[in-house]
PDB file of N, CA and C in Angstrom:
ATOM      1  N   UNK A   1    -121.304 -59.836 -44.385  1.00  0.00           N
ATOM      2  CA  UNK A   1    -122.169 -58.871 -43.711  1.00  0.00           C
ATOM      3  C   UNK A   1    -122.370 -57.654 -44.597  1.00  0.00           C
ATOM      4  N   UNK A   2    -123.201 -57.054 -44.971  1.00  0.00           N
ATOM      5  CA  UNK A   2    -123.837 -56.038 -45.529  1.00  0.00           C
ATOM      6  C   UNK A   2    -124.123 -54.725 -44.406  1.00  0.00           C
ATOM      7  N   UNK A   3    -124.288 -53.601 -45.167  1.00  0.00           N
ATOM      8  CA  UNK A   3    -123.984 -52.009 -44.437  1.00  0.00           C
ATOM      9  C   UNK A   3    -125.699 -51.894 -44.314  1.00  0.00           C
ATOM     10  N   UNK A   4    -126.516 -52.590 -44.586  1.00  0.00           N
ATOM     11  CA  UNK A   4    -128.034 -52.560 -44.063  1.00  0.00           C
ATOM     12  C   UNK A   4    -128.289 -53.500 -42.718  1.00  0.00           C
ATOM     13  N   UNK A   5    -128.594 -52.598 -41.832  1.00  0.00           N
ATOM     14  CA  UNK A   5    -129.079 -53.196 -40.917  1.00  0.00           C
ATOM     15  C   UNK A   5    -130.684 -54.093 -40.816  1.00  0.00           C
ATOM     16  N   UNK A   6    -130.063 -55.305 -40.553  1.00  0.00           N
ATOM     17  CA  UNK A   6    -130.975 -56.672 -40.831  1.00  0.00           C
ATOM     18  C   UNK A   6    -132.132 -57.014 -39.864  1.00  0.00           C
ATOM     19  N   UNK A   7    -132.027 -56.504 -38.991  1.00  0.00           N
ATOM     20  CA  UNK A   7    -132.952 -56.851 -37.783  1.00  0.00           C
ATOM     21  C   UNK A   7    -134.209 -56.634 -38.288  1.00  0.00           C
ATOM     22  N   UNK A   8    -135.194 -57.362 -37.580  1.00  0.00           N
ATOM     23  CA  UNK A   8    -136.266 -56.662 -38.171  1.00  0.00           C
ATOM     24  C   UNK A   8    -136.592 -55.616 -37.068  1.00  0.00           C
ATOM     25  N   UNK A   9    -138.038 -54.973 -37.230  1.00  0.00           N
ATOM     26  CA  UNK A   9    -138.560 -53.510 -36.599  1.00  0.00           C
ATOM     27  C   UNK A   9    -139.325 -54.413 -35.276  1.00  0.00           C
ATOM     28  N   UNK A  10    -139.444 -53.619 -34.023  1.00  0.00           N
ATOM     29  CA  UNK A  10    -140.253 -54.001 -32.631  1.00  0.00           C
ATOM     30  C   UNK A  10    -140.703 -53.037 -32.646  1.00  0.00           C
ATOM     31  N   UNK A  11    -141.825 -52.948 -31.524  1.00  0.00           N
ATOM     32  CA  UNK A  11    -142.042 -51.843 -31.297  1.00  0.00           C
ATOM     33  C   UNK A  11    -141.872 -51.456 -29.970  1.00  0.00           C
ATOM     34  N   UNK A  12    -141.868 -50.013 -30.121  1.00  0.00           N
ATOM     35  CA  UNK A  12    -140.900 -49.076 -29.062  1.00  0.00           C
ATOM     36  C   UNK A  12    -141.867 -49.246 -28.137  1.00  0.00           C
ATOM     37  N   UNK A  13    -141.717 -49.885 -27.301  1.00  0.00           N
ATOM     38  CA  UNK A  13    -143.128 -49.968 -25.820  1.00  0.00           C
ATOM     39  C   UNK A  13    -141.773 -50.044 -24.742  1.00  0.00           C
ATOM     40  N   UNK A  14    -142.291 -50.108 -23.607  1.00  0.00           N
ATOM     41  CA  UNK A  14    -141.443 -50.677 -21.915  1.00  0.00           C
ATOM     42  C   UNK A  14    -140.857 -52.081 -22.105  1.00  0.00           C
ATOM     43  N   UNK A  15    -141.270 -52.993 -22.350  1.00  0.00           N
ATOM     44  CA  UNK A  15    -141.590 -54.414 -22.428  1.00  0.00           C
ATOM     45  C   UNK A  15    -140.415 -54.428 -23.212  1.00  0.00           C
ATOM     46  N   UNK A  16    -140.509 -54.205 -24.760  1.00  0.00           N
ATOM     47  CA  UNK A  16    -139.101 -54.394 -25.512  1.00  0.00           C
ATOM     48  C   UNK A  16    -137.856 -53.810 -25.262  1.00  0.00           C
ATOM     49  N   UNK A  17    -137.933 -52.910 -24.621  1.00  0.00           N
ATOM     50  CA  UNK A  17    -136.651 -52.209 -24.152  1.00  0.00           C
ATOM     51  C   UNK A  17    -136.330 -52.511 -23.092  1.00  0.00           C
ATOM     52  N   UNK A  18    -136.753 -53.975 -21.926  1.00  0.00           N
ATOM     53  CA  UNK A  18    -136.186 -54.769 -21.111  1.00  0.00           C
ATOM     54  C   UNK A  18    -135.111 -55.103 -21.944  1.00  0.00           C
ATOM     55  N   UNK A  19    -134.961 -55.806 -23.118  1.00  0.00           N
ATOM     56  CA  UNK A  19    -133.947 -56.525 -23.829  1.00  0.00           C
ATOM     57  C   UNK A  19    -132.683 -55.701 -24.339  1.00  0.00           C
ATOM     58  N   UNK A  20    -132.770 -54.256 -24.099  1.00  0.00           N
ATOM     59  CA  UNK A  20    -131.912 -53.477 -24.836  1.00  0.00           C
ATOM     60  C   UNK A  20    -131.000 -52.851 -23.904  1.00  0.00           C
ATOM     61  N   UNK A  21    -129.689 -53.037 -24.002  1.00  0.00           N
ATOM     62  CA  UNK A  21    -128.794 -52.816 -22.601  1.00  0.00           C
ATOM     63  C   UNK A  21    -127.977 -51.290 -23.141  1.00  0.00           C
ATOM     64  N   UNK A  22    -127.444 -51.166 -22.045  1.00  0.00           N
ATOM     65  CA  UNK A  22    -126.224 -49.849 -22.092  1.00  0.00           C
ATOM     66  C   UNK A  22    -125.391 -49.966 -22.840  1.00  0.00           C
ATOM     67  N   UNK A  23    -125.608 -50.336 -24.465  1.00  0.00           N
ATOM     68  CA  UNK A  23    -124.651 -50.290 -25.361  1.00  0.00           C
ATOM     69  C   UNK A  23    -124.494 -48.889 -26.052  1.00  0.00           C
ATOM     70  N   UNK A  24    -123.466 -49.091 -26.898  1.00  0.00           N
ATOM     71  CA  UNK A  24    -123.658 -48.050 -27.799  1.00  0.00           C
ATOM     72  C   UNK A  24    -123.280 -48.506 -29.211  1.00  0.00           C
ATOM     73  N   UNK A  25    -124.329 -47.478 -29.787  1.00  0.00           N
ATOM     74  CA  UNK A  25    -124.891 -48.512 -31.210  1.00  0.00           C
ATOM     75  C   UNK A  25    -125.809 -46.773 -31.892  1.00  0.00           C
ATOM     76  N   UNK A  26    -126.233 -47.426 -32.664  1.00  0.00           N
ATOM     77  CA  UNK A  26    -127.213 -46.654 -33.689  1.00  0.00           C
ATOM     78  C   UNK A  26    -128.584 -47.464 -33.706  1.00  0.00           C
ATOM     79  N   UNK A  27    -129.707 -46.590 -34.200  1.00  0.00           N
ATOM     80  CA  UNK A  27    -130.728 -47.256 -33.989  1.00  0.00           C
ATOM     81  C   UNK A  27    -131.630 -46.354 -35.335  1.00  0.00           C
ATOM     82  N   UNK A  28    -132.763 -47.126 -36.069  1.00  0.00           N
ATOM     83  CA  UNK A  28    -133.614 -46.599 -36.387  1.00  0.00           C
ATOM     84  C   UNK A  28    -134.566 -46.629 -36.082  1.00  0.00           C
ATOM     85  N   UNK A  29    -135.866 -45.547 -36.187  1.00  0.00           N
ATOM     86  CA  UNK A  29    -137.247 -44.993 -35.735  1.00  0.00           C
ATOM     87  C   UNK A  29    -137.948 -45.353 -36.809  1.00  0.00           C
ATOM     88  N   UNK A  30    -139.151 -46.020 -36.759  1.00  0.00           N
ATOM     89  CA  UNK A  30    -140.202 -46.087 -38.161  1.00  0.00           C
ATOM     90  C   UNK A  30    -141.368 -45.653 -37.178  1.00  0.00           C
ATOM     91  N   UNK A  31    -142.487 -45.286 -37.969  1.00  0.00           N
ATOM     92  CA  UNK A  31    -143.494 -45.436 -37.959  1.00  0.00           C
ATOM     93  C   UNK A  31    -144.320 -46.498 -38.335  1.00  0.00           C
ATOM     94  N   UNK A  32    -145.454 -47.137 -37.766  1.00  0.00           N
ATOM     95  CA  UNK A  32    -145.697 -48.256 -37.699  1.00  0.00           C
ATOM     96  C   UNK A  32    -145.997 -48.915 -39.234  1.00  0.00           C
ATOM     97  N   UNK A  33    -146.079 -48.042 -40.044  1.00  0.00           N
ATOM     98  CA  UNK A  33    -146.375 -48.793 -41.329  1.00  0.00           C
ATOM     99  C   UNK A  33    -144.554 -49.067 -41.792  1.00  0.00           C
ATOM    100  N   UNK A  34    -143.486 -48.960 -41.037  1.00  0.00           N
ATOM    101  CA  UNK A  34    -142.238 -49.217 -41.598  1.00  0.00           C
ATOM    102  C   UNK A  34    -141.641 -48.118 -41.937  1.00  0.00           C
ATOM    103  N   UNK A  35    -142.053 -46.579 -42.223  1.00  0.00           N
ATOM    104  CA  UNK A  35    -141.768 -45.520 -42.835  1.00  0.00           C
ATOM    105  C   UNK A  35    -140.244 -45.167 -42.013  1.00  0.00           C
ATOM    106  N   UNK A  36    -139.056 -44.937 -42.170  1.00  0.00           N
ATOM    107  CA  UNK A  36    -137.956 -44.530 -41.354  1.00  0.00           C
ATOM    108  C   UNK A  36    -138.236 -43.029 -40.854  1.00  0.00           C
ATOM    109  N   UNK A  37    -138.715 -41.979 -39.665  1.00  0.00           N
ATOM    110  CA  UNK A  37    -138.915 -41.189 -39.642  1.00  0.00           C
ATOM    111  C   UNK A  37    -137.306 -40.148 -38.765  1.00  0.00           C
ATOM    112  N   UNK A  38    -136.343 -41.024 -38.566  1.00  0.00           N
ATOM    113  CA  UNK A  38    -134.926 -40.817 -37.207  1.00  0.00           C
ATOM    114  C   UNK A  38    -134.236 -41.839 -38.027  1.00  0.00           C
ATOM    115  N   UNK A  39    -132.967 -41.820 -37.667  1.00  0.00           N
ATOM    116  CA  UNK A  39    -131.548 -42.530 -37.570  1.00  0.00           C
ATOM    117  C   UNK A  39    -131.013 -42.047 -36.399  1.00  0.00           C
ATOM    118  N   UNK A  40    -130.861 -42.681 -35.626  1.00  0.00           N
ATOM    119  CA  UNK A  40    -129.860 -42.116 -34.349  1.00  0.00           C
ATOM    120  C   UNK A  40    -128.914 -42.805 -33.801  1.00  0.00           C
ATOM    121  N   UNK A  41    -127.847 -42.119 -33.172  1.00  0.00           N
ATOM    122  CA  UNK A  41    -126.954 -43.093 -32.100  1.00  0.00           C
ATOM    123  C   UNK A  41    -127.108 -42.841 -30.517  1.00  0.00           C
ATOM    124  N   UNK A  42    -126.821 -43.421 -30.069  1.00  0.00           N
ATOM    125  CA  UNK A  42    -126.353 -43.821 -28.701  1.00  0.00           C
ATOM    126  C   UNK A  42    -124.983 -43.845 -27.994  1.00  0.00           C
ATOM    127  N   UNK A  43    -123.930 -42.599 -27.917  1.00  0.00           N
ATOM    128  CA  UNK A  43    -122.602 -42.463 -28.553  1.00  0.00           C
ATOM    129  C   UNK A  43    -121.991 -42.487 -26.459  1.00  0.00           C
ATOM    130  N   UNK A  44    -120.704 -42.151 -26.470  1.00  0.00           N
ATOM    131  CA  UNK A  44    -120.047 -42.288 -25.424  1.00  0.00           C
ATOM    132  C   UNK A  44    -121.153 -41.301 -24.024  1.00  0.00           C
ATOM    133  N   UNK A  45    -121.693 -40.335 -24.689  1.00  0.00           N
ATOM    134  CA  UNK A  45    -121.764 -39.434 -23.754  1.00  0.00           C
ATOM    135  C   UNK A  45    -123.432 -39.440 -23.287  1.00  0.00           C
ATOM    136  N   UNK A  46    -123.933 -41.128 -23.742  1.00  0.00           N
ATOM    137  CA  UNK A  46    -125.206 -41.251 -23.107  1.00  0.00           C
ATOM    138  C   UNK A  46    -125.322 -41.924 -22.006  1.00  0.00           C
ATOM    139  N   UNK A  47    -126.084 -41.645 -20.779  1.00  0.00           N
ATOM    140  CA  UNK A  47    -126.021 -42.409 -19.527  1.00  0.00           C
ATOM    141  C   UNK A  47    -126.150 -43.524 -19.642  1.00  0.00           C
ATOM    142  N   UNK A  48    -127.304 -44.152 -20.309  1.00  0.00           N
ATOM    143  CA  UNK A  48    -126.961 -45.409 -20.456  1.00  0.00           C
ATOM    144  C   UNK A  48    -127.406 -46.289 -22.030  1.00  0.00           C
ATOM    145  N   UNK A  49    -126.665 -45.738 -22.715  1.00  0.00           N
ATOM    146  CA  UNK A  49    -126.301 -46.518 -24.150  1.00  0.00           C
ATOM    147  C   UNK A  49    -127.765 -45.851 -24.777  1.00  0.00           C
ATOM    148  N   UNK A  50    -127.759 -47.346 -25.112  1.00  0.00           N
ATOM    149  CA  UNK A  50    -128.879 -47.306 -26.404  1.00  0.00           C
ATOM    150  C   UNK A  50    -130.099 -47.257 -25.783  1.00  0.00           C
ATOM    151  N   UNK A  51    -130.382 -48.031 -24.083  1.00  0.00           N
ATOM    152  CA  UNK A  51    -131.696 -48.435 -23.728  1.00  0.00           C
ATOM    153  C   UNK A  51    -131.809 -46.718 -22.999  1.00  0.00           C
ATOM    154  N   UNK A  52    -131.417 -46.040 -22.732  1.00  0.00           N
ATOM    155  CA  UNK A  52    -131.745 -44.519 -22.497  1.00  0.00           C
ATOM    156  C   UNK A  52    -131.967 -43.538 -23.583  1.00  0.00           C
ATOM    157  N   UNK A  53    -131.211 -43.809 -24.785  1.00  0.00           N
ATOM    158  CA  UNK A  53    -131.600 -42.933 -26.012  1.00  0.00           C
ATOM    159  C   UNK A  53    -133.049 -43.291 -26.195  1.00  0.00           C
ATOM    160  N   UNK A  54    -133.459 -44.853 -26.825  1.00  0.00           N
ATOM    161  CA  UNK A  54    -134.620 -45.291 -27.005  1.00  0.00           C
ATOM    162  C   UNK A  54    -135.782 -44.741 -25.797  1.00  0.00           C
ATOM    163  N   UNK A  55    -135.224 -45.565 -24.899  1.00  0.00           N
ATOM    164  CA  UNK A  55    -136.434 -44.815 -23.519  1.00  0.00           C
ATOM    165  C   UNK A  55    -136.709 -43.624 -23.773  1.00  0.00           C
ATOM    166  N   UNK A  56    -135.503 -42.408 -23.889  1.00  0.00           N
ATOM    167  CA  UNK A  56    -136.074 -41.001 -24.357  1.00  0.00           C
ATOM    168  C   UNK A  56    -137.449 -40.685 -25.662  1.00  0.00           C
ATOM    169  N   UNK A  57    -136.592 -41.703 -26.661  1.00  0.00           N
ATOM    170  CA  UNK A  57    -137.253 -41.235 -28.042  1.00  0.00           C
ATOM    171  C   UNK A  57    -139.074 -41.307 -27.542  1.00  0.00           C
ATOM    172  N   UNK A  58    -139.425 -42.946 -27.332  1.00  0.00           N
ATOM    173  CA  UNK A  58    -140.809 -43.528 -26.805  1.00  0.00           C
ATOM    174  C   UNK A  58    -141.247 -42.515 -25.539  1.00  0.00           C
ATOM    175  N   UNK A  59    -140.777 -42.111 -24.932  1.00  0.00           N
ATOM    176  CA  UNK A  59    -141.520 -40.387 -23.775  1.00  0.00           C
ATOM    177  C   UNK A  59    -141.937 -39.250 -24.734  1.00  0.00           C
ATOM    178  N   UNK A  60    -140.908 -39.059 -25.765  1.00  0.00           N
ATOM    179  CA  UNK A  60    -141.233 -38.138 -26.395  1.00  0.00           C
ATOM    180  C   UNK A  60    -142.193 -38.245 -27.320  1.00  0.00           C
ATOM    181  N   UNK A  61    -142.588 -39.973 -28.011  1.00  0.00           N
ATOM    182  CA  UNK A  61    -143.629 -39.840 -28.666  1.00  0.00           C
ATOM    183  C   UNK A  61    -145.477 -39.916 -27.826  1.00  0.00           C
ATOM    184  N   UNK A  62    -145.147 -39.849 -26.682  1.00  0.00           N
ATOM    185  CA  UNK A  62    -146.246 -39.482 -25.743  1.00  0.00           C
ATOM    186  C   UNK A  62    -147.511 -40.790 -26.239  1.00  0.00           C
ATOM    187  N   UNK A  63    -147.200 -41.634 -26.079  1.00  0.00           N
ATOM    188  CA  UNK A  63    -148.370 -42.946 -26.399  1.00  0.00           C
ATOM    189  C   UNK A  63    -148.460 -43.389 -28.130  1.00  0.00           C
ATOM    190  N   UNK A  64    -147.723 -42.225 -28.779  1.00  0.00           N
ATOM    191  CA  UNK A  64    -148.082 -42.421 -30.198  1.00  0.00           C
ATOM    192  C   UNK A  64    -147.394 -43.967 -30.693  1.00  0.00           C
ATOM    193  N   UNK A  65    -147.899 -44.630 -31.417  1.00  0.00           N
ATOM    194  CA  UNK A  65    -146.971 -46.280 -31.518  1.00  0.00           C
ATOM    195  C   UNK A  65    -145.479 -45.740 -32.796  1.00  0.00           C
ATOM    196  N   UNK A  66    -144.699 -46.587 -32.187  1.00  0.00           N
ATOM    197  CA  UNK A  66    -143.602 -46.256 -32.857  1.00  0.00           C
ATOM    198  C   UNK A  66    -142.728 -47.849 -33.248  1.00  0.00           C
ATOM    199  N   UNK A  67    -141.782 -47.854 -34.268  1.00  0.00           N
ATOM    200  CA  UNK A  67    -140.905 -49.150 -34.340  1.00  0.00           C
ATOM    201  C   UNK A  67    -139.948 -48.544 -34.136  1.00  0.00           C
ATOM    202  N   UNK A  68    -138.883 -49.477 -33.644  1.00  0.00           N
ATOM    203  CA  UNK A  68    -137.190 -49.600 -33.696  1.00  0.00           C
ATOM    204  C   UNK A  68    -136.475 -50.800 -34.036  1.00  0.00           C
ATOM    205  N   UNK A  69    -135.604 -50.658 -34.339  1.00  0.00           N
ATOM    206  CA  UNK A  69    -134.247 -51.420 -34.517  1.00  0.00           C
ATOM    207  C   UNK A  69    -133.097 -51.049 -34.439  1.00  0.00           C
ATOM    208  N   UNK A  70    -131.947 -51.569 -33.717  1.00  0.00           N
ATOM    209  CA  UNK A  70    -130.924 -51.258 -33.035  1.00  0.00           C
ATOM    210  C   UNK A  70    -129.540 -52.279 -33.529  1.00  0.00           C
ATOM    211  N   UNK A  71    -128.609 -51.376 -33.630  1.00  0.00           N
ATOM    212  CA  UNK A  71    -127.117 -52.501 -34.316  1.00  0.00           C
ATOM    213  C   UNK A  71    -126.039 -51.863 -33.163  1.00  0.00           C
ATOM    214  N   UNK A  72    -125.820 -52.692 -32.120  1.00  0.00           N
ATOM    215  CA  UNK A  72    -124.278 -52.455 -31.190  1.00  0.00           C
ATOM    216  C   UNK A  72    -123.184 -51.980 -31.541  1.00  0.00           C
ATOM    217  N   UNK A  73    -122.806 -50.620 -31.487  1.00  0.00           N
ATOM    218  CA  UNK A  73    -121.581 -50.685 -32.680  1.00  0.00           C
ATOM    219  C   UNK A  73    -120.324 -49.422 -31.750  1.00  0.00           C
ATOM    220  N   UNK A  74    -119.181 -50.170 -31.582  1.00  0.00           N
ATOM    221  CA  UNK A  74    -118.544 -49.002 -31.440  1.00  0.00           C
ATOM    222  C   UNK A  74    -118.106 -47.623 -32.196  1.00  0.00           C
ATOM    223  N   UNK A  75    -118.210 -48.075 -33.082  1.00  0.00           N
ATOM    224  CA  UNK A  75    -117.927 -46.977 -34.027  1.00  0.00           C
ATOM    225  C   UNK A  75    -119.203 -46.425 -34.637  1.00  0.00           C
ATOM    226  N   UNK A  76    -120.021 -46.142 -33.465  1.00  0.00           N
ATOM    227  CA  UNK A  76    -121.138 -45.205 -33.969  1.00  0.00           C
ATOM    228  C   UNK A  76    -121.324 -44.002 -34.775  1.00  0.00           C
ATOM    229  N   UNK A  77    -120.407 -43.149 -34.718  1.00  0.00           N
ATOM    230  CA  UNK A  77    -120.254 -41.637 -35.566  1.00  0.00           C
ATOM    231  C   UNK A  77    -120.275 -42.187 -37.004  1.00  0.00           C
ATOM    232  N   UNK A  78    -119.490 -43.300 -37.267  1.00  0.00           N
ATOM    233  CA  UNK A  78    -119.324 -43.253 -38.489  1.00  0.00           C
ATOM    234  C   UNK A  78    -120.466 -44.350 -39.170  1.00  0.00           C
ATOM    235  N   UNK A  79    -120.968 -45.422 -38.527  1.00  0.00           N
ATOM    236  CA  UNK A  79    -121.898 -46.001 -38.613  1.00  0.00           C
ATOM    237  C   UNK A  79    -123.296 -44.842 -39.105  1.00  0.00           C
ATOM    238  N   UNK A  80    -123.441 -44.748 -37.983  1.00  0.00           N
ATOM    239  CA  UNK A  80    -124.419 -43.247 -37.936  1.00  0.00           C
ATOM    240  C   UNK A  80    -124.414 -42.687 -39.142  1.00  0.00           C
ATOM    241  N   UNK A  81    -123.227 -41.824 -39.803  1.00  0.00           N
ATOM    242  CA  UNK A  81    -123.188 -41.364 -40.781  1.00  0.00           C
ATOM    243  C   UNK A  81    -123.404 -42.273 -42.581  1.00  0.00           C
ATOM    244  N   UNK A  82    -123.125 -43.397 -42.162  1.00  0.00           N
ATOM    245  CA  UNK A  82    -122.700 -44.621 -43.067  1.00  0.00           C
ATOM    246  C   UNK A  82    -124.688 -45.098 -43.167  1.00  0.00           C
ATOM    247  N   UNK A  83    -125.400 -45.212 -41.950  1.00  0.00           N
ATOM    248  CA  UNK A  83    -126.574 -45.343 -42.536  1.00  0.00           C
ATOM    249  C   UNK A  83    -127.906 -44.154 -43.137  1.00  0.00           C
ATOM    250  N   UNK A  84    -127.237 -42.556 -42.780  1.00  0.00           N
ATOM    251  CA  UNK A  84    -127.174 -42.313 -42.854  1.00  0.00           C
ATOM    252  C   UNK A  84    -127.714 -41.956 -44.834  1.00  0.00           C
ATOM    253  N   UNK A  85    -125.962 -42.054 -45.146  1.00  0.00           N
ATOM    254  CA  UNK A  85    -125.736 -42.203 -46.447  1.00  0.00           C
ATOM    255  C   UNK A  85    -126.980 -42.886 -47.060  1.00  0.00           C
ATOM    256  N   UNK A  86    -126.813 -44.335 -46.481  1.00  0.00           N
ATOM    257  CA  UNK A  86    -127.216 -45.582 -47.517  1.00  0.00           C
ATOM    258  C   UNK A  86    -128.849 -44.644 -47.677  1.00  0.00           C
ATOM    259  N   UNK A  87    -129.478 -44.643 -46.589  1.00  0.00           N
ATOM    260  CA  UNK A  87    -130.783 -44.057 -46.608  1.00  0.00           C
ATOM    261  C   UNK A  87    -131.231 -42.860 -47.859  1.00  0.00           C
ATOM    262  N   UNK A  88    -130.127 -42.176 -47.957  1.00  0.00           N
ATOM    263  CA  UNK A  88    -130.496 -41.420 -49.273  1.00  0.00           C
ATOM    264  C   UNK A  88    -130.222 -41.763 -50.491  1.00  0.00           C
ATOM    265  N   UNK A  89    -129.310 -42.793 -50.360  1.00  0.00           N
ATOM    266  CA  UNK A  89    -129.405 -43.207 -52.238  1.00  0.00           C
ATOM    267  C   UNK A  89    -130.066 -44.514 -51.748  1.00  0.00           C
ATOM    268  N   UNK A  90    -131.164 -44.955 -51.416  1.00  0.00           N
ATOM    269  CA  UNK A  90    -132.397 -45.677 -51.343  1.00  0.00           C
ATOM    270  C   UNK A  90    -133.278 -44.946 -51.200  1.00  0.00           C
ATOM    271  N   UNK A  91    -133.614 -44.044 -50.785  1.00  0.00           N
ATOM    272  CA  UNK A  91    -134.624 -43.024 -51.043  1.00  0.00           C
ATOM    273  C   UNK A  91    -134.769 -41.257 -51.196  1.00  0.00           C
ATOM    274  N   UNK A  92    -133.498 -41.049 -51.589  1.00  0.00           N
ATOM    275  CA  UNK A  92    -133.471 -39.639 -52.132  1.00  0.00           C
ATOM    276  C   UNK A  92    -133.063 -38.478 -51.338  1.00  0.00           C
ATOM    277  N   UNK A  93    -133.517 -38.625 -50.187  1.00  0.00           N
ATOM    278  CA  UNK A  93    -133.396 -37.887 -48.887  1.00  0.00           C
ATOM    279  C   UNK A  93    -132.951 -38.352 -47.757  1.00  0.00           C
ATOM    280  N   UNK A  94    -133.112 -37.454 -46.709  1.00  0.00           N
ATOM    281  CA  UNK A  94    -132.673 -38.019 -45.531  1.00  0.00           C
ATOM    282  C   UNK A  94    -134.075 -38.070 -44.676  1.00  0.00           C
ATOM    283  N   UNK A  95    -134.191 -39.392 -43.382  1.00  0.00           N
ATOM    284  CA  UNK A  95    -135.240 -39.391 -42.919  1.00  0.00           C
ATOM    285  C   UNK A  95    -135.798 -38.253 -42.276  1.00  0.00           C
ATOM    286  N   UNK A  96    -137.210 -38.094 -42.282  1.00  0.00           N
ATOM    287  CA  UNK A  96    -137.798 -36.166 -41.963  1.00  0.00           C
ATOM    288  C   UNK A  96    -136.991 -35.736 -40.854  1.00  0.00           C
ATOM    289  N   UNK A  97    -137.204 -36.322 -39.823  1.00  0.00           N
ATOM    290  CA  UNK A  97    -136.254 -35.575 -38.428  1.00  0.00           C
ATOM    291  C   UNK A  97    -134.700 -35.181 -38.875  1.00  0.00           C
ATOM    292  N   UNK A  98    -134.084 -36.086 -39.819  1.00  0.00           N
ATOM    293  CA  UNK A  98    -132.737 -36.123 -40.206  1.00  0.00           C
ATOM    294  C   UNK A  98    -132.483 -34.522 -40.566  1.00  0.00           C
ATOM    295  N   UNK A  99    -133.221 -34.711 -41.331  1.00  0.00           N
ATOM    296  CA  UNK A  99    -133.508 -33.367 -42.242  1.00  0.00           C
ATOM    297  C   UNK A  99    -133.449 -32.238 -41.477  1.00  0.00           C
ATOM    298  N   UNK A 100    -134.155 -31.860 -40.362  1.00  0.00           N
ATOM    299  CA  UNK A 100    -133.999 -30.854 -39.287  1.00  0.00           C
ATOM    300  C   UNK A 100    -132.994 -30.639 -38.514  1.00  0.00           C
ATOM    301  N   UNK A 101    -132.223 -31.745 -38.113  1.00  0.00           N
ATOM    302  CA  UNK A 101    -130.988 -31.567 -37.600  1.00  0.00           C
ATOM    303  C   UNK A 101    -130.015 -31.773 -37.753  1.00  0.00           C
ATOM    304  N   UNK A 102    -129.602 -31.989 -39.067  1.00  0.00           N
ATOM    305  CA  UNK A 102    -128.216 -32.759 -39.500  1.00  0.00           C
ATOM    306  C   UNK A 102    -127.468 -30.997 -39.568  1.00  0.00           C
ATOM    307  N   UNK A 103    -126.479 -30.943 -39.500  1.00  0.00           N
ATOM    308  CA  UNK A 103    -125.906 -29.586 -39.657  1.00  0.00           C
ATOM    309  C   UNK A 103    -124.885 -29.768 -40.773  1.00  0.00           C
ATOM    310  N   UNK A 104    -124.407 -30.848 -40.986  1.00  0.00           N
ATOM    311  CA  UNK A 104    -123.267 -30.425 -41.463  1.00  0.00           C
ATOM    312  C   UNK A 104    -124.248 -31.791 -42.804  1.00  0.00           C
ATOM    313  N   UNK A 105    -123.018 -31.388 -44.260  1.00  0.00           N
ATOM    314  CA  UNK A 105    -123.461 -32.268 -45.386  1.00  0.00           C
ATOM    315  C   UNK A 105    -122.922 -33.815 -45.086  1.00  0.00           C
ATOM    316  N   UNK A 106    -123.203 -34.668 -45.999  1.00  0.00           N
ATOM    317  CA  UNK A 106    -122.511 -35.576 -46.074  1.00  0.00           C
ATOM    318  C   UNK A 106    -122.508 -36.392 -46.878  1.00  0.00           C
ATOM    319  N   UNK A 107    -121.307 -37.276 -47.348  1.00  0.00           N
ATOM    320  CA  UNK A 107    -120.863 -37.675 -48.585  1.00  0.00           C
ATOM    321  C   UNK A 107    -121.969 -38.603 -49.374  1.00  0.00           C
ATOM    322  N   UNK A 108    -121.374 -39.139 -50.476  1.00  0.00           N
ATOM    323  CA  UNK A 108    -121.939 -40.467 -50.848  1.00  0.00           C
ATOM    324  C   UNK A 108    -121.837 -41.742 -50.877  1.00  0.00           C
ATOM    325  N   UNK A 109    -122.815 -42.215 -51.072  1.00  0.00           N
ATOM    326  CA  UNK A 109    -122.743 -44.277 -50.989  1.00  0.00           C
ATOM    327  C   UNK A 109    -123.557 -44.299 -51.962  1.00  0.00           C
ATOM    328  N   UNK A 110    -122.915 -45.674 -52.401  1.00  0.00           N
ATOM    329  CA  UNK A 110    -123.457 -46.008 -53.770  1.00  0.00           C
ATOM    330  C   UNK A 110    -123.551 -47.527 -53.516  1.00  0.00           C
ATOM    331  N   UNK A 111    -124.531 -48.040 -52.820  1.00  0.00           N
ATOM    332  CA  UNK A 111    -124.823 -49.500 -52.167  1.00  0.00           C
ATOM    333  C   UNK A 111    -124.608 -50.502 -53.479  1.00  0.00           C
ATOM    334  N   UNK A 112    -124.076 -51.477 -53.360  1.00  0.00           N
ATOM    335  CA  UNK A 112    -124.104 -52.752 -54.820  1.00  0.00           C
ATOM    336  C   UNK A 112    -125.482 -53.572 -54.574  1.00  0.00           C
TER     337      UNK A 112
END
C-alpha cells in the first residue's frame, strides 16, 4: 500500500454521498478539471464522520461542481498531515484553501 490515496475523484452531488457513511477519514476536494483545491478530515468531533464534513463542503460550494475522494482512517490527524506533506513535494505548495488555514508548519516527505 502506498501513502497516495488511490481512489479515483466523484463528484460531490446528494446521490454520491448516499455511499459515504459516519466514518472518520480524510478526504480530498478537486475542482472538476482534477485541480486539488482542500485536504480535509473528518476527525472525532464531527457529527457524523466524513458524510457530514463532505455534505458541509458541497452547501458551501452553492451549485458550483466539485470532486472528492475519501480514505477511512483512524488516525486522521496524522494522515491529514501525511497527505498533506506528500501534496507539497508533488507540487510545491500546499492546496489554495490549505494555505489559508493551516496555522502551524509542517515537516517533510520525500515520496520514493
Amino acid at each position: 500500500m502506498g501513502i497516495r490515496i488511490t481512489k479515483a475523484f466523484q463528484p460531490l452531488t446528494p446521490e454520491s454521498l448516499k455511499d459515504v457513511h459516519a466514518y472518520l477519514g480524510v478526504y480530498h476536494l478537486a475542482e472538476p478539471d482534477g485541480t486539488i483545491y482542500y485536504i480535509g478530515y473528518a476527525g472525532g468531533r464531527t457529527l457524523f464522520g466524513l458524510n457530514s464534513e463532505l455534505q458541509r463542503e458541497m452547501e458551501a460550494r452553492n451549485g458550483k461542481p466539485a470532486m472528492f475522494r475519501y480514505e477511512i482512517n483512524m488516525q486522521y490527524l496524522s494522515r491529514h498531515e501525511e497527505l498533506l506533506m506528500l501534496h507539497v513535494a508533488d507540487h510545491g505548495e500546499l492546496p489554495e484553501r490549505n494555505r489559508r488555514e493551516l496555522k502551524h508548519k509542517l515537516g517533510r516527505l520525500t515520496p520514493a
